[in-house]
N, C-alpha and C. Protein backbone atom coordinates (compact mmCIF):
# COMPACT_ATOMS: atom_id res chain seq x y z
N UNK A 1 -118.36 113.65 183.73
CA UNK A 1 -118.47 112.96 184.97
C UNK A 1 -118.48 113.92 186.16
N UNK A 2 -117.75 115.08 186.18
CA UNK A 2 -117.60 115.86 187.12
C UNK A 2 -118.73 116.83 187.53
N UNK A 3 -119.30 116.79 188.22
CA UNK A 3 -120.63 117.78 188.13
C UNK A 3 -120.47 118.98 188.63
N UNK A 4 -119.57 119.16 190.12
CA UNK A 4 -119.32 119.90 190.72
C UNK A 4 -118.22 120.00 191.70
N UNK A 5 -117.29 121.07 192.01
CA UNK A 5 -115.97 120.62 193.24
C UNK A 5 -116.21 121.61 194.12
N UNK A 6 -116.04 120.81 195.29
CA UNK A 6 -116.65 121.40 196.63
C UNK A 6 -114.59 122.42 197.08
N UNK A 7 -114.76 123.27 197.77
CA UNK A 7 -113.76 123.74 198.37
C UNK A 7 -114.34 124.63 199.95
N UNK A 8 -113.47 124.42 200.16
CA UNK A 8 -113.68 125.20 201.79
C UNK A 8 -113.58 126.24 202.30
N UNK A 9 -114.35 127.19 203.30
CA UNK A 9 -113.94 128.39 203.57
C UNK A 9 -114.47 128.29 205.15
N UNK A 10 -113.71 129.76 206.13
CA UNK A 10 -113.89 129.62 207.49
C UNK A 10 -114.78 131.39 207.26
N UNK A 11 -114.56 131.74 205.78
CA UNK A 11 -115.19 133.57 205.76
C UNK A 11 -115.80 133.57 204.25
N UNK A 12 -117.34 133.28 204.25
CA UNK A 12 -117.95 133.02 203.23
C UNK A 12 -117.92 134.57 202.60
N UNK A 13 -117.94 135.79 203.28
CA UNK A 13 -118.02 137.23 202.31
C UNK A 13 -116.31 137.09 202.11
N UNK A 14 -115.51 137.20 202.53
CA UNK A 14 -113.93 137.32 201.79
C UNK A 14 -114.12 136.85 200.86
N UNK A 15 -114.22 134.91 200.92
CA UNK A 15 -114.09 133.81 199.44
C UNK A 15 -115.08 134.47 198.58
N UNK A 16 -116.18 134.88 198.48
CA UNK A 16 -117.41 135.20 197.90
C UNK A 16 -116.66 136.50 197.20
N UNK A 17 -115.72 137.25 197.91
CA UNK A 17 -115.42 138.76 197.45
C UNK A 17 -113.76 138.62 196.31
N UNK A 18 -113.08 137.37 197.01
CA UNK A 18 -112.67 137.27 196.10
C UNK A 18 -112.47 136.43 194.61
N UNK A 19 -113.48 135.39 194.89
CA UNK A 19 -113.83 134.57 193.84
C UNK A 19 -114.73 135.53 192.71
N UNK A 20 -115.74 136.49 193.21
CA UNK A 20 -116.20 137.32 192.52
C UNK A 20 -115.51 138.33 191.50
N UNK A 21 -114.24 138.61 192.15
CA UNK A 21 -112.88 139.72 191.51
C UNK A 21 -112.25 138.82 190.86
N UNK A 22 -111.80 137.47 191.04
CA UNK A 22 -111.15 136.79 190.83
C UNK A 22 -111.55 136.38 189.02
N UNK A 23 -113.03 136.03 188.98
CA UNK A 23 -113.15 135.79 187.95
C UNK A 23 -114.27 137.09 187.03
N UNK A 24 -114.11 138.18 187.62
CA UNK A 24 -114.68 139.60 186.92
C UNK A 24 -114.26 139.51 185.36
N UNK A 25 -115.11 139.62 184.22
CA UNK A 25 -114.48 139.52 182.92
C UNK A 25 -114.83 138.24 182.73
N UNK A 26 -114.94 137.48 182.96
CA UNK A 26 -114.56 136.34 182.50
C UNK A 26 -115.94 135.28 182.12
N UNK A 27 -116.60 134.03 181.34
CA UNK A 27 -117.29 133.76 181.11
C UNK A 27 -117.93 133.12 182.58
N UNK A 28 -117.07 132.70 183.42
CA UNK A 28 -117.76 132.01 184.92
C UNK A 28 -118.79 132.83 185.48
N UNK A 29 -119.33 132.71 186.30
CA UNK A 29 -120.55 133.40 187.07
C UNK A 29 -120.81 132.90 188.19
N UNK A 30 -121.39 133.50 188.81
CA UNK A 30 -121.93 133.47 189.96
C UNK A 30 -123.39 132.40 189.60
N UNK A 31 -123.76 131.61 189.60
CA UNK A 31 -124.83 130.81 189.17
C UNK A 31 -125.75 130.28 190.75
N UNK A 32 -124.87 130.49 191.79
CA UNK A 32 -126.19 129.94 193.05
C UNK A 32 -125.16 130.59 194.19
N UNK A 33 -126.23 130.92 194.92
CA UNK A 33 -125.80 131.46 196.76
C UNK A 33 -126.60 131.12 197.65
N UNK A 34 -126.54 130.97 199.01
CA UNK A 34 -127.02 130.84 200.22
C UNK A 34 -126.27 131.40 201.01
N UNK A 35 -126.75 131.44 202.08
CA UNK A 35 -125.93 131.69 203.24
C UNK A 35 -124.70 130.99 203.72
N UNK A 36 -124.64 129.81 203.42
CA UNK A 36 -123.56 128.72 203.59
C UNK A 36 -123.06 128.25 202.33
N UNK A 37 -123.23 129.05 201.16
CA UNK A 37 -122.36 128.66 199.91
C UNK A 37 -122.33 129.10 198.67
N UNK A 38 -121.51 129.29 198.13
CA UNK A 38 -121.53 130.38 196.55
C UNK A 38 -121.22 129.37 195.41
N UNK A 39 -121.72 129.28 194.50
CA UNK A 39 -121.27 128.16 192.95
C UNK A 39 -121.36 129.27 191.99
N UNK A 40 -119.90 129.06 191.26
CA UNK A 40 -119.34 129.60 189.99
C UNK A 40 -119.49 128.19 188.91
N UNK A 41 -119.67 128.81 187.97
CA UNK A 41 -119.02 127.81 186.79
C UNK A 41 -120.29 128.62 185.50
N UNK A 42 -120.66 128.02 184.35
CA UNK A 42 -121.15 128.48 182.83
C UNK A 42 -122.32 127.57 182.84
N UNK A 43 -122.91 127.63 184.32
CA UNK A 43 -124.36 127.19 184.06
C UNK A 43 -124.37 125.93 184.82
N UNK A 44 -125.76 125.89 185.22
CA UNK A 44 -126.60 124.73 186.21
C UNK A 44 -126.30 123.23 185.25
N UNK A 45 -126.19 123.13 184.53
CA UNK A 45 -125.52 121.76 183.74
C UNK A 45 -124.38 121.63 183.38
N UNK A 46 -123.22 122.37 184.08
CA UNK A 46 -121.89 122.56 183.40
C UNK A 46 -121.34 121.99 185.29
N UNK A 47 -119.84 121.64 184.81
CA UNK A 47 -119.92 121.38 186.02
C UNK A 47 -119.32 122.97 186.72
N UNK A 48 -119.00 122.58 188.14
CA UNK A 48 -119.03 123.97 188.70
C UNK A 48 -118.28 123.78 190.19
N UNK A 49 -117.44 125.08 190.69
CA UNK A 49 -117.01 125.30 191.59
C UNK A 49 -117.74 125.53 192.64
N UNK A 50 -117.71 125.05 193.77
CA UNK A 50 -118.45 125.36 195.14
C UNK A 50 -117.69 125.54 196.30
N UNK A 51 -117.83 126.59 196.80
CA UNK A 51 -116.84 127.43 198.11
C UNK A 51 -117.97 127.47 199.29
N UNK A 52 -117.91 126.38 200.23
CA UNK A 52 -118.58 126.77 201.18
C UNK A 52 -118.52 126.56 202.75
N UNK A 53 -118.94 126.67 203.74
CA UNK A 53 -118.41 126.74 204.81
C UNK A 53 -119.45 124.91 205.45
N UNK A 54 -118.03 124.67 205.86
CA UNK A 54 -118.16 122.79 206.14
C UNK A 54 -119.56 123.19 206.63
N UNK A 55 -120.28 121.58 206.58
CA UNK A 55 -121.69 121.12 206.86
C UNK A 55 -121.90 120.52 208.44
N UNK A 56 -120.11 120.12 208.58
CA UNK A 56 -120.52 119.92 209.89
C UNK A 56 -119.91 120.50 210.92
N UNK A 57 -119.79 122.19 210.80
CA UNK A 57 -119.73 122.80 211.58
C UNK A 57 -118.44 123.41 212.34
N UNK A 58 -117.30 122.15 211.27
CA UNK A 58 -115.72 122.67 212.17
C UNK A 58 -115.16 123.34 211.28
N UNK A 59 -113.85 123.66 211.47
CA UNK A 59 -113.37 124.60 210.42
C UNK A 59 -112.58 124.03 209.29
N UNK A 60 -113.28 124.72 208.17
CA UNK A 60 -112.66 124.78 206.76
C UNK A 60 -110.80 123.87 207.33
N UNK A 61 -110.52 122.99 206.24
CA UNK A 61 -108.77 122.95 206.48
C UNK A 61 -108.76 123.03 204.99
N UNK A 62 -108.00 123.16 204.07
CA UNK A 62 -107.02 122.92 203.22
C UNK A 62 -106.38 121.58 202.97
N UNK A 63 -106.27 120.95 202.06
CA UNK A 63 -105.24 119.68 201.93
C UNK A 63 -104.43 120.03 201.44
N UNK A 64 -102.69 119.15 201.70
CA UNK A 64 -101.61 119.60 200.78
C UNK A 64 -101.68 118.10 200.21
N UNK A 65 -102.21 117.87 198.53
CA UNK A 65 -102.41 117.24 197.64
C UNK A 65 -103.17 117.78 196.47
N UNK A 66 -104.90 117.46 197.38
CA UNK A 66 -105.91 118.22 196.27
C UNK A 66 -105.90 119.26 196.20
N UNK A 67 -106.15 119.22 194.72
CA UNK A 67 -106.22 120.92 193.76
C UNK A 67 -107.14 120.85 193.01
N UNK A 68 -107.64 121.96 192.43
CA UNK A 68 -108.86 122.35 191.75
C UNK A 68 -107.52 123.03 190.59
N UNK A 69 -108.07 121.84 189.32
CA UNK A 69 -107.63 122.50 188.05
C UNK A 69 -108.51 123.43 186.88
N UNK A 70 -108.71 124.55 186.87
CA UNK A 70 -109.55 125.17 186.07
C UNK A 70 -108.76 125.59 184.56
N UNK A 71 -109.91 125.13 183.74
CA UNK A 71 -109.73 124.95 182.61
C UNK A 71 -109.84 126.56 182.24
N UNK A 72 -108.89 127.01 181.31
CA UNK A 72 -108.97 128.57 180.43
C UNK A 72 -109.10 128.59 178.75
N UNK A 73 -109.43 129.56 178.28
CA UNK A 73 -109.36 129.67 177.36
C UNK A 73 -107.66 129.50 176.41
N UNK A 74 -107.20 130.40 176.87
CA UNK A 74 -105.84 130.64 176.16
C UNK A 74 -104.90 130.99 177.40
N UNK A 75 -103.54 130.97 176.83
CA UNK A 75 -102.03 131.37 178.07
C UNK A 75 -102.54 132.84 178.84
N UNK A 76 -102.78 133.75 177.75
CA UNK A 76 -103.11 134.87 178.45
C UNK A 76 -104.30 134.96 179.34
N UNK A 77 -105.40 134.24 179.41
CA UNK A 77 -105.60 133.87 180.71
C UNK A 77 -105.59 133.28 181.39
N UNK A 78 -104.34 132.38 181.86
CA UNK A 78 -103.66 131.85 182.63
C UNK A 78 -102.89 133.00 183.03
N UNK A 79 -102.18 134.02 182.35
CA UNK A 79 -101.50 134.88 183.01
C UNK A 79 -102.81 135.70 183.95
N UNK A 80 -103.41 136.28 183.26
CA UNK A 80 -104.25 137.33 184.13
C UNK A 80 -104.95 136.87 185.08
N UNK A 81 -105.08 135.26 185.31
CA UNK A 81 -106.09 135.32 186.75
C UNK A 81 -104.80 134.60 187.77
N UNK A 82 -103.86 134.02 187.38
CA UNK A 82 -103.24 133.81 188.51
C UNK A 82 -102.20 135.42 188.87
N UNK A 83 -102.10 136.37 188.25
CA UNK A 83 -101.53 137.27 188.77
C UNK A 83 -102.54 137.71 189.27
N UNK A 84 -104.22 137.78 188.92
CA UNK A 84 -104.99 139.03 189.36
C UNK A 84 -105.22 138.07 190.91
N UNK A 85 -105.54 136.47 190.88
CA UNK A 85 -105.63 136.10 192.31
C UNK A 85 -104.63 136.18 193.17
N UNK A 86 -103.13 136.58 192.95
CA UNK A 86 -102.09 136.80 193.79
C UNK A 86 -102.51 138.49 194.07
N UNK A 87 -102.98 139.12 193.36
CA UNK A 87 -103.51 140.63 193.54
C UNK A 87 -104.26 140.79 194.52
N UNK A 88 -105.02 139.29 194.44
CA UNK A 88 -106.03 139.80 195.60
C UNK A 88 -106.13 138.71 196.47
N UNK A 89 -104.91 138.75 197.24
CA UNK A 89 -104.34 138.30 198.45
C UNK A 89 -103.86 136.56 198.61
N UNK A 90 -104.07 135.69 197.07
CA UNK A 90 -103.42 134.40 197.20
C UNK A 90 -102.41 134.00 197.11
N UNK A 91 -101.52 133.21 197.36
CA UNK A 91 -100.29 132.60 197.95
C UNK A 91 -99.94 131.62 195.90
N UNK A 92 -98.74 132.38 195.91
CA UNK A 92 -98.23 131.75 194.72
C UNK A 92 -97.23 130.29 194.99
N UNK A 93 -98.25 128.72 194.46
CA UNK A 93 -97.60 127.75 194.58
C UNK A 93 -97.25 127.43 193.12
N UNK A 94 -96.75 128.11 192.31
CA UNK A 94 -96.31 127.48 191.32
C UNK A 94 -96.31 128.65 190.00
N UNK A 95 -95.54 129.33 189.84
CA UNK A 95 -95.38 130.26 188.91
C UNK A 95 -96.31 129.74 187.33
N UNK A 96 -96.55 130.81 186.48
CA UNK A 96 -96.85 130.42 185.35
C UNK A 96 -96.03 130.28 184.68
N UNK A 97 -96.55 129.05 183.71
CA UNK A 97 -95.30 128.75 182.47
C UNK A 97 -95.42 127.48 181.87
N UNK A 98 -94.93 126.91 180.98
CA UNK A 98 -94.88 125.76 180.35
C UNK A 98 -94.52 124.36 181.63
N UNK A 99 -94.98 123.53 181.18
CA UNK A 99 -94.62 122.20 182.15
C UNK A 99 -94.63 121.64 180.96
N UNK A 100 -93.56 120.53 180.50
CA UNK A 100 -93.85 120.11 179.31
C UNK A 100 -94.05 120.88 177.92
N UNK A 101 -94.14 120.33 176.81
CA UNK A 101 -94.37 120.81 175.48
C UNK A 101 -96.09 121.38 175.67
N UNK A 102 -97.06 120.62 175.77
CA UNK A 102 -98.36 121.11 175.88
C UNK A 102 -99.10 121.59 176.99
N UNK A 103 -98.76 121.51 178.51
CA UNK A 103 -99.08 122.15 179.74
C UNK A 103 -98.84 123.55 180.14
N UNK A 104 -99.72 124.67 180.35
CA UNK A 104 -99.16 125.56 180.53
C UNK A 104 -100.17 126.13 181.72
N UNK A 105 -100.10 126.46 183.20
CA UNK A 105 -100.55 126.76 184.08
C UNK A 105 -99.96 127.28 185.25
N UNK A 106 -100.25 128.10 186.10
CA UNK A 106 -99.77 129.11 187.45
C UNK A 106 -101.08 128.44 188.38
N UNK A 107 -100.12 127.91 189.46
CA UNK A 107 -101.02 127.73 190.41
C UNK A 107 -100.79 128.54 191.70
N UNK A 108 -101.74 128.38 192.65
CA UNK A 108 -101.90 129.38 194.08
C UNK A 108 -102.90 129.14 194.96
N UNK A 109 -102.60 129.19 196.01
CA UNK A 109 -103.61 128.84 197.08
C UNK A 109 -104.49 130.40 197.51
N UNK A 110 -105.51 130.04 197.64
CA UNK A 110 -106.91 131.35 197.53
C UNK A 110 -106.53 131.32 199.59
N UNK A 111 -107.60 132.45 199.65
CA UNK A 111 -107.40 132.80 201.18
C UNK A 111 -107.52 131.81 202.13
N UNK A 112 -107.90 130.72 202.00
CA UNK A 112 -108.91 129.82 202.58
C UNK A 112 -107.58 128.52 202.72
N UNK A 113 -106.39 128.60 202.01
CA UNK A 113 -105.38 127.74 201.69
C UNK A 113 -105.62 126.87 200.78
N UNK A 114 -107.15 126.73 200.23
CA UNK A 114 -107.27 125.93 198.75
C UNK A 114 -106.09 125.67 197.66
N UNK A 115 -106.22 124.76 197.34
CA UNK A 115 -104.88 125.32 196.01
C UNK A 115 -105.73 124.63 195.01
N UNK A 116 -105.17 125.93 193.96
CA UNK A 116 -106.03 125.75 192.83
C UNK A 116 -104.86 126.13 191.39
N UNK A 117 -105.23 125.90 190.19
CA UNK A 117 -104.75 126.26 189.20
C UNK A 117 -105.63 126.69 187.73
N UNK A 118 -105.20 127.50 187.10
CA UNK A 118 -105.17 128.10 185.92
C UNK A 118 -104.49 127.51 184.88
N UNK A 119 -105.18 126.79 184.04
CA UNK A 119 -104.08 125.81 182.77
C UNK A 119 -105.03 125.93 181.50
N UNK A 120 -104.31 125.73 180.53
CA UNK A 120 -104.30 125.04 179.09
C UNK A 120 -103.70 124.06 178.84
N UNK A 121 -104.38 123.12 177.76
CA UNK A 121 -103.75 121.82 177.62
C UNK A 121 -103.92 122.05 175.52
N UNK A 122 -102.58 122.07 175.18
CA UNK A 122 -102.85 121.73 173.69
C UNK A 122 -102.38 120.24 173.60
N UNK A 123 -103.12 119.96 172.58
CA UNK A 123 -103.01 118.58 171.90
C UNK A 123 -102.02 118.37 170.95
């Protein structure tokens, strides 16, 4: 159902510089750019992250509610991208670690005040 999640920025080369570091290694990509917006995700039919600077012209805000949950492979990368995005300059809202028997995710807000997370879900 999800095709794509929009997030906000007020400095499209920072978000662009660190979403790029952020997910270096990793199967995501860089899949589309413009001048007003960058999309990550594993392809034009997958759904996908979008960081871009509002359409109508005011500035990027942040919500304190919505979050962008990104799905990982395994714990260990849940460890390595929420330490490597606190590396490169995001705000730690939620340490890594178990929540429950099967939840395991570190969340953090990116430069922009987004908050986002890093999880696994076993069954």
């Amino acid at each position: 159902m999800i095709g794509y999640i929009t997030i906000g920025t007020n400095d499209l080369p920072a978000a662009k510089a660190f979403y790029d570091a952020l997910f270096e290694g990793q199967e995501v990509r860089l899949i589309y750019e413009n001048d007003t917006m960058v999309t990550y995700g594993f392809g034009r039919d997958k759904p996908a992250l979008l960081v871009t600077k509002p359409y109508d012209g005011h500035p990027a805000e942040s919500g304190n509610g919505p979050m962008v949950a990104l799905s990982v492979a395994d714990k260990d990368t849940v460890d390595l991208l929420h330490a490597r995005a606190l590396q490169l300059g995001a705000l730690d809202e939620g340490a890594v670690g178990w929540r429950g028997d099967n939840f395991y995710g570190g969340y953090f807000r990116d430069l922009d005040g987004n908050k986002l997370n890093f999880y696994i879900w076993r069954s």
